[in-house]
N, C-alpha and C. Protein backbone atom coordinates (compact mmCIF):
# COMPACT_ATOMS: atom_id res chain seq x y z
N UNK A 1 -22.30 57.64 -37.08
CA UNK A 1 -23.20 57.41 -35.93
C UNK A 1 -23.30 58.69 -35.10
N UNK A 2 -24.45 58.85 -34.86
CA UNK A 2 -25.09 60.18 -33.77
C UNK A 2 -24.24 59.84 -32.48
N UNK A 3 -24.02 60.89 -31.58
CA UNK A 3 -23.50 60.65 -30.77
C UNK A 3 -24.49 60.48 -29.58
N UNK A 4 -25.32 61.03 -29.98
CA UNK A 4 -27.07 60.56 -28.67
C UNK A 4 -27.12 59.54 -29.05
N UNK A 5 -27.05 58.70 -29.78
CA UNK A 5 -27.08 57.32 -30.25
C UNK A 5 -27.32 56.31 -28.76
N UNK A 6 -28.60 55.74 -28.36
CA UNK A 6 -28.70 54.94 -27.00
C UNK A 6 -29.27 55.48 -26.50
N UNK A 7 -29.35 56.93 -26.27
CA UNK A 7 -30.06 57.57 -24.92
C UNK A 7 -31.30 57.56 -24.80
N UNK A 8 -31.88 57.44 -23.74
CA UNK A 8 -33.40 57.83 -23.54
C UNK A 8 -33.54 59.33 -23.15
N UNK A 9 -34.60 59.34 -24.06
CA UNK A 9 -34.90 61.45 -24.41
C UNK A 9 -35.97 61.20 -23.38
N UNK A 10 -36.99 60.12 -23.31
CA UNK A 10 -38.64 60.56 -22.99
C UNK A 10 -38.09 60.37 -21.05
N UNK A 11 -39.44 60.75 -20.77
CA UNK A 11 -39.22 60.81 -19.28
C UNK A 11 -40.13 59.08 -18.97
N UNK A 12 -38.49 58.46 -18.16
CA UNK A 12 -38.83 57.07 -17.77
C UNK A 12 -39.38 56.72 -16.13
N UNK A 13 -40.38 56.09 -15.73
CA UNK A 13 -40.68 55.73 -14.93
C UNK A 13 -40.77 54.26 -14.72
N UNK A 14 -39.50 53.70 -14.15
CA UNK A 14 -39.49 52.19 -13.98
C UNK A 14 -39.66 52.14 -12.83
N UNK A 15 -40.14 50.77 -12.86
CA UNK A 15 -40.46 49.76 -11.46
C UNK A 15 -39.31 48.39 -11.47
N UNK A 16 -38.33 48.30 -10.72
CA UNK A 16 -37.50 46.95 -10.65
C UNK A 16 -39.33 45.92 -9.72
N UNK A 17 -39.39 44.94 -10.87
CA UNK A 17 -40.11 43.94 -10.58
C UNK A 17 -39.94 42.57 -11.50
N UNK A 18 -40.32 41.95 -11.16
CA UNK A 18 -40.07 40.79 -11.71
C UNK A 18 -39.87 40.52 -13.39
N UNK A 19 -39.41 40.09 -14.10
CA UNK A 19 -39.04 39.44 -15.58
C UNK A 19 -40.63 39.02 -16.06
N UNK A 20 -41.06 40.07 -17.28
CA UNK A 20 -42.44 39.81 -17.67
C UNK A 20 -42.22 38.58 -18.53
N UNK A 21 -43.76 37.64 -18.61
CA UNK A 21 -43.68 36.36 -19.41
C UNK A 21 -44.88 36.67 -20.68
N UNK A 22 -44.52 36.21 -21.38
CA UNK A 22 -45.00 35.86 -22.50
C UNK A 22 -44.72 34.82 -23.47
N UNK A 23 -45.73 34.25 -23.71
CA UNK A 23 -45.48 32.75 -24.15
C UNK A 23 -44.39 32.69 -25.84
N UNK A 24 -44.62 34.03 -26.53
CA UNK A 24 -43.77 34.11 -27.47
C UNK A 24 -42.23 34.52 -27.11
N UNK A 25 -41.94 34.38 -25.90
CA UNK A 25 -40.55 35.43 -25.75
C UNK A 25 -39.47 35.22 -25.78
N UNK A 26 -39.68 33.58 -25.72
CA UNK A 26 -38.35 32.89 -26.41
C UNK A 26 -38.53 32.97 -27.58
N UNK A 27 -39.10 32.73 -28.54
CA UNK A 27 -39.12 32.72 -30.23
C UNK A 27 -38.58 34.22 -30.39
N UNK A 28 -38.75 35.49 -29.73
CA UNK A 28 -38.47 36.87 -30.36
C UNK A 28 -37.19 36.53 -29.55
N UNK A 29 -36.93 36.51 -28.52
CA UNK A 29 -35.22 36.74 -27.94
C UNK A 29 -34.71 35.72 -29.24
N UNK A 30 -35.22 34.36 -29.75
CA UNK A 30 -34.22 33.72 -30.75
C UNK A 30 -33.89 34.88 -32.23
N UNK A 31 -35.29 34.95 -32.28
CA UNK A 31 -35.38 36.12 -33.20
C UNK A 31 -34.21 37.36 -33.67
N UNK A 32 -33.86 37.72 -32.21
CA UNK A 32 -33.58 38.87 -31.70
C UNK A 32 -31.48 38.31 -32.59
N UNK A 33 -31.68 37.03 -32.11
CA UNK A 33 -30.31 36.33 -31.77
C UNK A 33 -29.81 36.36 -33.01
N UNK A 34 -30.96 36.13 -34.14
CA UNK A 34 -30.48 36.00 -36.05
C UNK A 34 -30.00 37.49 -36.24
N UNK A 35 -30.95 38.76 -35.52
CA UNK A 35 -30.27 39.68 -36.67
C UNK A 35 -29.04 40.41 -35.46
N UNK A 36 -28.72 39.89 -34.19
CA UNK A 36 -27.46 39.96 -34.11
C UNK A 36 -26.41 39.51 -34.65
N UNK A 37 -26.85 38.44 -35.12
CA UNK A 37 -25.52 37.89 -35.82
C UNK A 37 -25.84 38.06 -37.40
N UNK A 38 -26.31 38.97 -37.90
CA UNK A 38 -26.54 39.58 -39.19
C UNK A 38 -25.41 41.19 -38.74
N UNK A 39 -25.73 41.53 -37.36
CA UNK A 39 -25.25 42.15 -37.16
C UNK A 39 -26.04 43.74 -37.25
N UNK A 40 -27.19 43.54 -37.33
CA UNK A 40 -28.01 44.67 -37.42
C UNK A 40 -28.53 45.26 -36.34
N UNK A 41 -28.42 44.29 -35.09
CA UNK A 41 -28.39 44.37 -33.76
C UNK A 41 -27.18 44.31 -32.78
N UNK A 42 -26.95 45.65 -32.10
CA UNK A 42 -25.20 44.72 -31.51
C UNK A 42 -24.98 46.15 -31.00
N UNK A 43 -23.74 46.11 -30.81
CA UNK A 43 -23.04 47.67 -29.80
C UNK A 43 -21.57 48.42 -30.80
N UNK A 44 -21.86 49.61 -30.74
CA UNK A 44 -20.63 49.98 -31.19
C UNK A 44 -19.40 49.74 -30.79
N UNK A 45 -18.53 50.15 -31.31
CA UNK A 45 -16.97 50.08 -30.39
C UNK A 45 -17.12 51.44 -29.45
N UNK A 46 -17.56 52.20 -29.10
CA UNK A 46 -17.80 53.54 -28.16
C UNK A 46 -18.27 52.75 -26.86
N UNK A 47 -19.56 51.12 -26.89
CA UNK A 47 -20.01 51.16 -26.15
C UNK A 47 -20.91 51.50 -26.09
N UNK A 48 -21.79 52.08 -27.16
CA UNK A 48 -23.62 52.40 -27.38
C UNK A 48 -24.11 51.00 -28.07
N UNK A 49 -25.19 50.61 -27.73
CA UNK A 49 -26.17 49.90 -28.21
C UNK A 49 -26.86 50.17 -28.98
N UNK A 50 -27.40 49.64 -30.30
CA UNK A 50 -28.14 49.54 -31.01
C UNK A 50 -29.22 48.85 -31.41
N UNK A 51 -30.41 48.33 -31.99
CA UNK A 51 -31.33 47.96 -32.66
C UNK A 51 -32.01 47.10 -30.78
N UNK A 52 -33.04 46.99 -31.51
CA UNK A 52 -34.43 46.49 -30.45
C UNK A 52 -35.55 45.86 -30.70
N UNK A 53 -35.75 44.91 -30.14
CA UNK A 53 -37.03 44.42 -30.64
C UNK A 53 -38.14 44.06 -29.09
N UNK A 54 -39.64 44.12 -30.13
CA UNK A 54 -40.84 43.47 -29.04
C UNK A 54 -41.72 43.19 -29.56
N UNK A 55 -42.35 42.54 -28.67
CA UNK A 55 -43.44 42.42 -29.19
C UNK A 55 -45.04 42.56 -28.37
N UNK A 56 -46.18 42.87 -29.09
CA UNK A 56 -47.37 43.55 -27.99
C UNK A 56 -48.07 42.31 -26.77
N UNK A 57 -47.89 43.46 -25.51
CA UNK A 57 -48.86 41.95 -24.17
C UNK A 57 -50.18 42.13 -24.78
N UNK A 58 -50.48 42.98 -24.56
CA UNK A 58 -51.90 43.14 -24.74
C UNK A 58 -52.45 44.45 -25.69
N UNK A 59 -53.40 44.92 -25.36
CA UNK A 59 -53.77 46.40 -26.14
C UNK A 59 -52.72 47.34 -25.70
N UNK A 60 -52.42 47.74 -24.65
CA UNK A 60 -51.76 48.21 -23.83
C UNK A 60 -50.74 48.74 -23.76
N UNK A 61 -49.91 47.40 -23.89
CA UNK A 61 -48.40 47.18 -22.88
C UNK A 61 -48.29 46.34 -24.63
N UNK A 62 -45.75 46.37 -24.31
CA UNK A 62 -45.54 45.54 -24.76
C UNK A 62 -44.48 45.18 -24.15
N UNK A 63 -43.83 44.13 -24.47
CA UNK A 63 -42.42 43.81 -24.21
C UNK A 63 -41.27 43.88 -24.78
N UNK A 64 -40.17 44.34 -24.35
CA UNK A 64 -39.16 45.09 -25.09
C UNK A 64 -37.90 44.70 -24.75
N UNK A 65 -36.84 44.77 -25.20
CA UNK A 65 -35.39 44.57 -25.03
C UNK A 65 -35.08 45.82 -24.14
N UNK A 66 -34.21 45.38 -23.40
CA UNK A 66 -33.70 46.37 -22.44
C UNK A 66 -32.24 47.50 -22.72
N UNK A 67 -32.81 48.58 -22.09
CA UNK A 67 -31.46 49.52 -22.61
C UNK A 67 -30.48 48.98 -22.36
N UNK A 68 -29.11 49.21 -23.14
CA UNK A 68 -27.71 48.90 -23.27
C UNK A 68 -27.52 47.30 -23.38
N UNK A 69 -28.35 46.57 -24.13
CA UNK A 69 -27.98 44.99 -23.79
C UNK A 69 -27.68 44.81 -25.43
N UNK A 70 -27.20 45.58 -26.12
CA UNK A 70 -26.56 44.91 -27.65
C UNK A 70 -25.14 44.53 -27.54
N UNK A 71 -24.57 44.43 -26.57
CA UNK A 71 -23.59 43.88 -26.18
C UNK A 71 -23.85 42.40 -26.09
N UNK A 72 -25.10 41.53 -25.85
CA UNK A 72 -25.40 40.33 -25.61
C UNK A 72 -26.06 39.69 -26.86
N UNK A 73 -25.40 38.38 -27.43
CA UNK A 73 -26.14 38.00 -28.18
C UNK A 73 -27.38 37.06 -27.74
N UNK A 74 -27.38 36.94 -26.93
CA UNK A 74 -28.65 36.01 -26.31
C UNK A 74 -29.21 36.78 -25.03
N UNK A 75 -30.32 36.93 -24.88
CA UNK A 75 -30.58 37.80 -23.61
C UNK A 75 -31.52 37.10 -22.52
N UNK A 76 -32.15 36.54 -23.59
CA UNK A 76 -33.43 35.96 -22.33
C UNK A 76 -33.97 36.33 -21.67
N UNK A 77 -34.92 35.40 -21.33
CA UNK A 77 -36.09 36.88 -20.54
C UNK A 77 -36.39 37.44 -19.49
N UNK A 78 -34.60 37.55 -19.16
CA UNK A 78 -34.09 39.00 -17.75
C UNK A 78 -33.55 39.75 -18.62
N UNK A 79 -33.39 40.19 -20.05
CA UNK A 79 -33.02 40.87 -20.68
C UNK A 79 -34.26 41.85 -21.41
N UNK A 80 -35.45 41.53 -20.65
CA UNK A 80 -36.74 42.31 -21.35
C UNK A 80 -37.27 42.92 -20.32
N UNK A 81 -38.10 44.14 -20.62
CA UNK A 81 -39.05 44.52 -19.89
C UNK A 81 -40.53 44.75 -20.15
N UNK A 82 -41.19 45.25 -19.13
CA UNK A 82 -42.86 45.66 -19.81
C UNK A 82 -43.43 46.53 -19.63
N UNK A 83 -43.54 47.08 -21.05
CA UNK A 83 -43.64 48.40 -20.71
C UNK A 83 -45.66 48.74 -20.42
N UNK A 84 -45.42 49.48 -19.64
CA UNK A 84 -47.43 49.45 -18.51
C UNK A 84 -47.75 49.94 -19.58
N UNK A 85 -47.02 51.60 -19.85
CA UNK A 85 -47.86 52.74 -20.30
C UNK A 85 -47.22 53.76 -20.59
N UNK A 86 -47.50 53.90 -21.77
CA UNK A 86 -46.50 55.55 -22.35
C UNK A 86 -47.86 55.83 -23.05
N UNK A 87 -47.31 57.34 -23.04
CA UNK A 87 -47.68 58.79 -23.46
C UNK A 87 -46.99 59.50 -24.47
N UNK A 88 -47.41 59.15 -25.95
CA UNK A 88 -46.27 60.22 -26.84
C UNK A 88 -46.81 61.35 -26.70
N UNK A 89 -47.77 61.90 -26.32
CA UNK A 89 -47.96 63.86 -26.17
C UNK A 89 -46.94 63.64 -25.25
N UNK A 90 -47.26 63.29 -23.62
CA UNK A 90 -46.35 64.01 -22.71
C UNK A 90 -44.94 63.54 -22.88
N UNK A 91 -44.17 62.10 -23.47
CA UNK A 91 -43.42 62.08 -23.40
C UNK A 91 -42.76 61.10 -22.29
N UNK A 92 -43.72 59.99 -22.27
CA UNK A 92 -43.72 59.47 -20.15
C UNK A 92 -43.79 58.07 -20.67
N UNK A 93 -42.77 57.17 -20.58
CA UNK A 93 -43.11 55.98 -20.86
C UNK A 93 -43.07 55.00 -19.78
N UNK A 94 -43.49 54.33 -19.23
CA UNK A 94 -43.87 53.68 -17.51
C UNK A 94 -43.07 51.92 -17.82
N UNK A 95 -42.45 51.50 -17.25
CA UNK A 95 -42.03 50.10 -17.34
C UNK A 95 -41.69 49.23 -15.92
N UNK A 96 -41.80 47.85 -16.53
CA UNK A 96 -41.74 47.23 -14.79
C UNK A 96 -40.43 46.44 -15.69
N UNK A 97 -39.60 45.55 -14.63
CA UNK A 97 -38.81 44.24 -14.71
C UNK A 97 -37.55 44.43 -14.11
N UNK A 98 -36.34 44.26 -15.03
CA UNK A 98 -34.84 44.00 -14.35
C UNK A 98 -34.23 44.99 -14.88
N UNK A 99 -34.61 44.96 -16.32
CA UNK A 99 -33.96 46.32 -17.30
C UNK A 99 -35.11 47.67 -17.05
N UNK A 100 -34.42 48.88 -17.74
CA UNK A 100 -35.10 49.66 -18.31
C UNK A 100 -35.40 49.32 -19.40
N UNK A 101 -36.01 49.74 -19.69
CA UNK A 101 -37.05 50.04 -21.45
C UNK A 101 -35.89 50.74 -22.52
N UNK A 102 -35.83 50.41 -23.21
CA UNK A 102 -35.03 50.47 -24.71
C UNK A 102 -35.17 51.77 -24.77
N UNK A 103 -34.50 52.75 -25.36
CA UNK A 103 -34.46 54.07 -25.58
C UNK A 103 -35.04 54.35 -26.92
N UNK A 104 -36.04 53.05 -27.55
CA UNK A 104 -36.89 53.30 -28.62
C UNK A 104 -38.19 53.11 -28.30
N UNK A 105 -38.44 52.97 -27.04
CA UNK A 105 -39.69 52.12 -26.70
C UNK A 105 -41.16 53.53 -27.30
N UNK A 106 -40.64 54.68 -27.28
CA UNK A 106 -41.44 55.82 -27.84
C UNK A 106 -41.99 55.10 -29.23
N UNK A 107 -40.80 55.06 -29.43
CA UNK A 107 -41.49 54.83 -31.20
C UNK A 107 -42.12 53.09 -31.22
N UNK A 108 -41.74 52.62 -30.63
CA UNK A 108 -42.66 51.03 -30.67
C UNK A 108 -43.66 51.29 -30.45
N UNK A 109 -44.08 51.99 -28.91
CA UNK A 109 -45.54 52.41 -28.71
C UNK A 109 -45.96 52.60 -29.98
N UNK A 110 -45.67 53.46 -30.70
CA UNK A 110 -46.47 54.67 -31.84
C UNK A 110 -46.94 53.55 -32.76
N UNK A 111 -46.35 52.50 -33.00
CA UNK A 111 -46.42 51.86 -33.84
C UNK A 111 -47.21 50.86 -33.72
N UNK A 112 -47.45 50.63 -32.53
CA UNK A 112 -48.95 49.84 -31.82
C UNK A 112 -49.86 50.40 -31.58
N UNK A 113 -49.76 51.94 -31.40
CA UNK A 113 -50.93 52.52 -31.02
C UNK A 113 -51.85 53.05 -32.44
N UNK A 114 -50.76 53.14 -33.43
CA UNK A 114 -51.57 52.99 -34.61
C UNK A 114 -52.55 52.12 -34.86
N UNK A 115 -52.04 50.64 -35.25
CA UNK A 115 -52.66 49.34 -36.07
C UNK A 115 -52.63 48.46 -34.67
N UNK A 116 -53.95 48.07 -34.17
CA UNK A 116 -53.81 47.08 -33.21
C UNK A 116 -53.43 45.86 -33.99
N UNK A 117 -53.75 45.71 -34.75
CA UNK A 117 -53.49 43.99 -35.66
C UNK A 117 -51.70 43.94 -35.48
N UNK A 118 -51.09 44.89 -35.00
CA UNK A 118 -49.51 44.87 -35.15
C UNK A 118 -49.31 44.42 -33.59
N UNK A 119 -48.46 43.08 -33.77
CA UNK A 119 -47.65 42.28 -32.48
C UNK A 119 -46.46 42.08 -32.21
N UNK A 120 -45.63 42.87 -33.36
CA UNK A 120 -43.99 42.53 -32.97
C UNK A 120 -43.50 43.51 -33.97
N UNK A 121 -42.48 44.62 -33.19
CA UNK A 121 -41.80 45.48 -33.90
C UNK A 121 -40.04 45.12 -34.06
N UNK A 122 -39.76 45.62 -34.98
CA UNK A 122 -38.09 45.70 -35.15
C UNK A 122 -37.69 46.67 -35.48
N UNK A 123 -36.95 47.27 -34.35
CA UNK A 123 -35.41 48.08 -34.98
C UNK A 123 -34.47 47.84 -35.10
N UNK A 124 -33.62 48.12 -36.32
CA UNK A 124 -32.28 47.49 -36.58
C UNK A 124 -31.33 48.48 -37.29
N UNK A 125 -30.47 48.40 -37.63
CA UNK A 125 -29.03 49.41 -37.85
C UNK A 125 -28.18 48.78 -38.91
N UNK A 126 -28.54 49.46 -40.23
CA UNK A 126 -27.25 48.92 -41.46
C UNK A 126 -27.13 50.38 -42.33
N UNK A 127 -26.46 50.40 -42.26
CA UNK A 127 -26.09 51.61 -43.49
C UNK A 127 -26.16 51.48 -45.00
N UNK A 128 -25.76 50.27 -45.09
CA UNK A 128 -25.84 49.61 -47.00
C UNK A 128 -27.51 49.51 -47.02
N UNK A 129 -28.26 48.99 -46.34
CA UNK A 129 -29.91 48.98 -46.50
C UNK A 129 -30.56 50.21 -45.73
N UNK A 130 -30.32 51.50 -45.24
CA UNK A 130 -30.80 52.23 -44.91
C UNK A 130 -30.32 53.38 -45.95
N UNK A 131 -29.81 53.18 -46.98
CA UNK A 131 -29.45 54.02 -47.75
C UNK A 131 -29.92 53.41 -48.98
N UNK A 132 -30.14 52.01 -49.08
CA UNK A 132 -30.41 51.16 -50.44
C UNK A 132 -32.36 51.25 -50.56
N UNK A 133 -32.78 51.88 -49.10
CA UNK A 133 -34.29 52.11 -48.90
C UNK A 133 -34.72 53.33 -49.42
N UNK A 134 -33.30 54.37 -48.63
CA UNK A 134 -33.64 55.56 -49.47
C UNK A 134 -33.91 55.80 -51.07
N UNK A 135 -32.87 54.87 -51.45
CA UNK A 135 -32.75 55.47 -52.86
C UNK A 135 -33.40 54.85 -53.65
N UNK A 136 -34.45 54.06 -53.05
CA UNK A 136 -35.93 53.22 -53.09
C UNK A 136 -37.18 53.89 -52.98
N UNK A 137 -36.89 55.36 -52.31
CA UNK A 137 -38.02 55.66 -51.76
C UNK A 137 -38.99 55.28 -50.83
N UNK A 138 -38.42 54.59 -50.39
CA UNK A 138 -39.62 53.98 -49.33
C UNK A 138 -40.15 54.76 -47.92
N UNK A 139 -40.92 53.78 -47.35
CA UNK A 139 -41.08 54.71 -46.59
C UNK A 139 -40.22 55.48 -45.09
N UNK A 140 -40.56 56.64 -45.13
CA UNK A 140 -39.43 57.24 -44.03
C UNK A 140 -39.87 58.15 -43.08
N UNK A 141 -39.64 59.09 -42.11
CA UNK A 141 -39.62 59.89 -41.23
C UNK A 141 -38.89 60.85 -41.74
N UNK A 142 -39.32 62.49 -41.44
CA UNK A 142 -38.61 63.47 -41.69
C UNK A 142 -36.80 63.69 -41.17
N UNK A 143 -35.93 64.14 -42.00
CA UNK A 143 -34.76 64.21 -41.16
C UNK A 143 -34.79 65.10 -39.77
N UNK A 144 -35.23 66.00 -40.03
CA UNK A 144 -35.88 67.20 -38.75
C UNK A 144 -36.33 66.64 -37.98
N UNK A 145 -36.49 65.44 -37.60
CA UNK A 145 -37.18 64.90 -36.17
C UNK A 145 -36.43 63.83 -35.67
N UNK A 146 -35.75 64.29 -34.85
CA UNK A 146 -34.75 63.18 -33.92
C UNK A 146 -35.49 61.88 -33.47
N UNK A 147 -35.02 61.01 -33.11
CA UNK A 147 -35.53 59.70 -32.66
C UNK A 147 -35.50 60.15 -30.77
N UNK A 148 -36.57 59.55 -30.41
CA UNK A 148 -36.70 59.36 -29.32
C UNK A 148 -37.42 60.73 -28.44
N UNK A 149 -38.31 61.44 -29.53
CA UNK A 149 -38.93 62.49 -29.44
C UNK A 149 -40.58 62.14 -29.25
N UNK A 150 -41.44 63.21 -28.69
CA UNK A 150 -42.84 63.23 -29.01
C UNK A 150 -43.18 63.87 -30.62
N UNK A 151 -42.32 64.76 -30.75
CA UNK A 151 -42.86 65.08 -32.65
C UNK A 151 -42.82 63.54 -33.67
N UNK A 152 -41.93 62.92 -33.12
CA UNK A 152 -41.58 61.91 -34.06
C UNK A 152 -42.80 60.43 -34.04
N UNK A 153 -43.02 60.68 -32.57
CA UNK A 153 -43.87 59.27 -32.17
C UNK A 153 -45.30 59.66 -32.90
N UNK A 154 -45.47 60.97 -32.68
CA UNK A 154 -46.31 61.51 -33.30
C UNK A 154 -46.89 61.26 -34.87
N UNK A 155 -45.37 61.18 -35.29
CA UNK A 155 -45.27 61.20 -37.06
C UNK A 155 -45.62 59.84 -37.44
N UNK A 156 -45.14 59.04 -36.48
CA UNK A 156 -45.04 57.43 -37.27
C UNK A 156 -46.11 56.84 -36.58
N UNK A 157 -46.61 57.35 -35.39
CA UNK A 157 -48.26 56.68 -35.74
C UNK A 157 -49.26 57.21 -36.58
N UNK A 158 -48.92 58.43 -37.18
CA UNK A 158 -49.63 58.97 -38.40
C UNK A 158 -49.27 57.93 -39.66
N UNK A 159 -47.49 57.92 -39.99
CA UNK A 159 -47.40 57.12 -41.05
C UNK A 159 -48.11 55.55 -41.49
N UNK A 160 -47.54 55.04 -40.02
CA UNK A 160 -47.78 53.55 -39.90
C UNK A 160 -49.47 53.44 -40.05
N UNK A 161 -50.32 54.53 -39.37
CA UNK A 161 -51.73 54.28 -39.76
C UNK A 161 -52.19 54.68 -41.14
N UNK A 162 -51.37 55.18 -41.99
CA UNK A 162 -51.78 55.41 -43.51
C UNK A 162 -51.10 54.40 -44.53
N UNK A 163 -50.38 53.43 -43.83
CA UNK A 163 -48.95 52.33 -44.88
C UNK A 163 -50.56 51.67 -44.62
N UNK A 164 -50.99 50.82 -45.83
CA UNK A 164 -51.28 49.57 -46.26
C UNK A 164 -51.17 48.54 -45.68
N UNK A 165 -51.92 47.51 -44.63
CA UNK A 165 -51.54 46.58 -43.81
C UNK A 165 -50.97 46.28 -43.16
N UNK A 166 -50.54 45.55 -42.17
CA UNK A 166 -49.80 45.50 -40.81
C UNK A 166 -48.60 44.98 -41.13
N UNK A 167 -47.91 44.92 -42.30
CA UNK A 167 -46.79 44.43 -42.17
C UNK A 167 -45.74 45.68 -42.95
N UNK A 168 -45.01 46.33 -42.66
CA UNK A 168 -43.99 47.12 -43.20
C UNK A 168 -42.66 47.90 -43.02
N UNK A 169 -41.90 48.16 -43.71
CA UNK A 169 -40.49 48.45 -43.54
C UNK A 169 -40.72 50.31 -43.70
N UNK A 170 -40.02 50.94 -42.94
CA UNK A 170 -39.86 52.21 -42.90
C UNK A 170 -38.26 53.26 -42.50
N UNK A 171 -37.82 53.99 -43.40
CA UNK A 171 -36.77 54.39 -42.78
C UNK A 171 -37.05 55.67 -41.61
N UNK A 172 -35.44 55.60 -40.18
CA UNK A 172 -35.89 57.35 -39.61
C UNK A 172 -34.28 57.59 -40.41
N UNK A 173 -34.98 58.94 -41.08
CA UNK A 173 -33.79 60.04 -41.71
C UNK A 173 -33.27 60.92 -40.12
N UNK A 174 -34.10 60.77 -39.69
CA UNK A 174 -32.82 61.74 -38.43
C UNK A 174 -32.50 60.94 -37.46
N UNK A 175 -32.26 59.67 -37.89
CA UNK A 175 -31.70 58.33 -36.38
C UNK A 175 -31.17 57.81 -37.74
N UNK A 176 -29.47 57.65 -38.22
CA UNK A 176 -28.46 57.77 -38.58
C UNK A 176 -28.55 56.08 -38.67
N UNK A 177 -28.51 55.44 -39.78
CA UNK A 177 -28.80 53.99 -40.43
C UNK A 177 -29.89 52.63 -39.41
N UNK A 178 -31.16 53.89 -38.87
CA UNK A 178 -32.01 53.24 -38.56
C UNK A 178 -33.24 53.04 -39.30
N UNK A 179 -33.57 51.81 -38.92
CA UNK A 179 -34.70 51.25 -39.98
C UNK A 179 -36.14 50.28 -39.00
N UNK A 180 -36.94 50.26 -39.09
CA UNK A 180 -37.79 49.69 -38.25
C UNK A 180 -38.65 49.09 -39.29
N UNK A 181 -38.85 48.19 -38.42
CA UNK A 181 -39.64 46.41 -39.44
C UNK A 181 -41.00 46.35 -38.43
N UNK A 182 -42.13 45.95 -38.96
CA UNK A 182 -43.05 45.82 -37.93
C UNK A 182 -43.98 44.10 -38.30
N UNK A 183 -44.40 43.76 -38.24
CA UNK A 183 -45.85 42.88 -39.10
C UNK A 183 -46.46 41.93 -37.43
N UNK A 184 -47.59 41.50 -37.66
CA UNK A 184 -48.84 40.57 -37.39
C UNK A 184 -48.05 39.47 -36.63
N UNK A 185 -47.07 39.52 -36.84
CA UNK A 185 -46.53 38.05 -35.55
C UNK A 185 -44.94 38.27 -35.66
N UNK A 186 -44.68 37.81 -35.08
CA UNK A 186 -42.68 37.53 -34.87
C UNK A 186 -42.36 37.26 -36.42
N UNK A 187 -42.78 36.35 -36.47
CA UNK A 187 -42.71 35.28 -37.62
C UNK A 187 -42.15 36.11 -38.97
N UNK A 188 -43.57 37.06 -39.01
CA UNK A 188 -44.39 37.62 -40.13
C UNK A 188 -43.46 39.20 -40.45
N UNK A 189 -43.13 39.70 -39.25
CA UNK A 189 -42.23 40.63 -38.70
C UNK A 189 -40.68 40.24 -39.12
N UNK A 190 -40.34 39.40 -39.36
CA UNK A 190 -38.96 38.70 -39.46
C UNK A 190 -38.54 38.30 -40.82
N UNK A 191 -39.56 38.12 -41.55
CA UNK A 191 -39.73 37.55 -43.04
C UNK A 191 -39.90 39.16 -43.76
N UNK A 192 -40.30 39.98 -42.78
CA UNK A 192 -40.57 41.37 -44.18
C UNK A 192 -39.04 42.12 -44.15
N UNK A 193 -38.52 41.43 -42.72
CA UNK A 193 -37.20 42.47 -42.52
C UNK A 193 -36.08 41.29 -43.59
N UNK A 194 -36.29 40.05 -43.87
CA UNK A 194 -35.39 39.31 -44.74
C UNK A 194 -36.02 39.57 -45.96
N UNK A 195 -37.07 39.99 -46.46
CA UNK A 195 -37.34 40.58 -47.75
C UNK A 195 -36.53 41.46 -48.44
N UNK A 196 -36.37 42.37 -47.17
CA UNK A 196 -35.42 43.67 -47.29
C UNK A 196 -34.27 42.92 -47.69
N UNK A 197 -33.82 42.42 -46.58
CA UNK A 197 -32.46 42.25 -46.78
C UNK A 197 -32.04 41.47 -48.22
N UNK A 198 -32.72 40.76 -48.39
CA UNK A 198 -32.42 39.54 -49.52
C UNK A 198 -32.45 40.68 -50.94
N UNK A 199 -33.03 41.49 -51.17
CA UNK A 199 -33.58 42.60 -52.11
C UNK A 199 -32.30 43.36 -52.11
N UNK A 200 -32.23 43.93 -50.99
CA UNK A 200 -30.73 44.91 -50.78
C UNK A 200 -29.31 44.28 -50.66
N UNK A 201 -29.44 43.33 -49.95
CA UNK A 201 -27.96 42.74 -49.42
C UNK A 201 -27.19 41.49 -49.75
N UNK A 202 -28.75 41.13 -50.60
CA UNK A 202 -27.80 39.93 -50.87
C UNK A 202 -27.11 39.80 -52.59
């Protein structure tokens, strides 16, 4: 594990305001709850947090798990925020609620701002399937580009707008057994990341 592992690189502008609603946000916090206890979501022994999930409000905005909460297996929805408005040129990601914004929320943007048809992203953390992808070939991010960068947000709304339909699995080679799941609903998003797994892990 990286030792930046958690941090937010981009420049954050939060607002403490109220706990955003969305009518799906219990189904993704349950969501959220399976691949903690898969364990693909959760906190190191150091005390860094890992994996994240959301899903899109509108064109816009989405809603996101909040920094440092992989310590919790249930979070609920004072454990999310919403994010207004980011910028992968400048690097500026804007959020309202209780938490800050996930220290992946760069790359979620990218990944909505590609494919609007995309409503719910996943990041998650295994080493046996982030290495069982590699040696799959699938798809990935350069090792040369750290997570939580503008080169990178850059890259994967390039990738994600050239992958084949709104639903897909991708590795980052320079964010150390991370893997991001995306598709068309929670649901749909949740079933491509147990594809994986069932293929690799089981």
């Amino acid at each position: 594990m990286k030792t930046e592992e958690g941090y937010i690189k981009y420049n954050a502008i939060h607002h403490n305001g109220e706990v955003p609603y969305h009518q799906d946000l219990a189904l993704l916090d349950s969501v959220r709850t399976e691949l903690y206890d898969l364990g693909v979501i959760g906190e190191y022994g150091n005390g860094i947090s890992y994996g994240n999930i959301s899903i899109r409000a509108n064109d816009d905005c989405f809603i996101i798990s909040g920094t440092g909460t992989g310590k919790k297996r249930c979070l609920g929805s004072s454990g999310y925020c919403l994010v207004t408005e980011f910028n992968i040129y400048s690097n500026i990601v804007e959020s309202t609620g209780l938490l800050q914004a996930s220290s992946e929320s760069m790359t979620h943007g990218a990944i909505y701002m590609a494919r609007r048809s995309i409503k719910c992203v996943i990041h998650i953390h295994s080493s046996i399937l982030f290495h069982a992808l590699l040696a799959d070939n699938s798809f990935s991010t350069p090792a040369d580009l750290p997570y939580g960068t503008p080169e990178l947000a850059v890259f994967v709304t390039g990738l994600v707008g050239n992958i084949s339909g709104d639903k897909a699995v991708f590795v980052m080679k320079g964010h150390e057994d991370g893997i991001f799941i995306y598709g068309p609903s929670i649901i749909e998003a949740k079933e491509c990341f147990y594809d994986s797994y069932h293929t690799y892990l089981m």
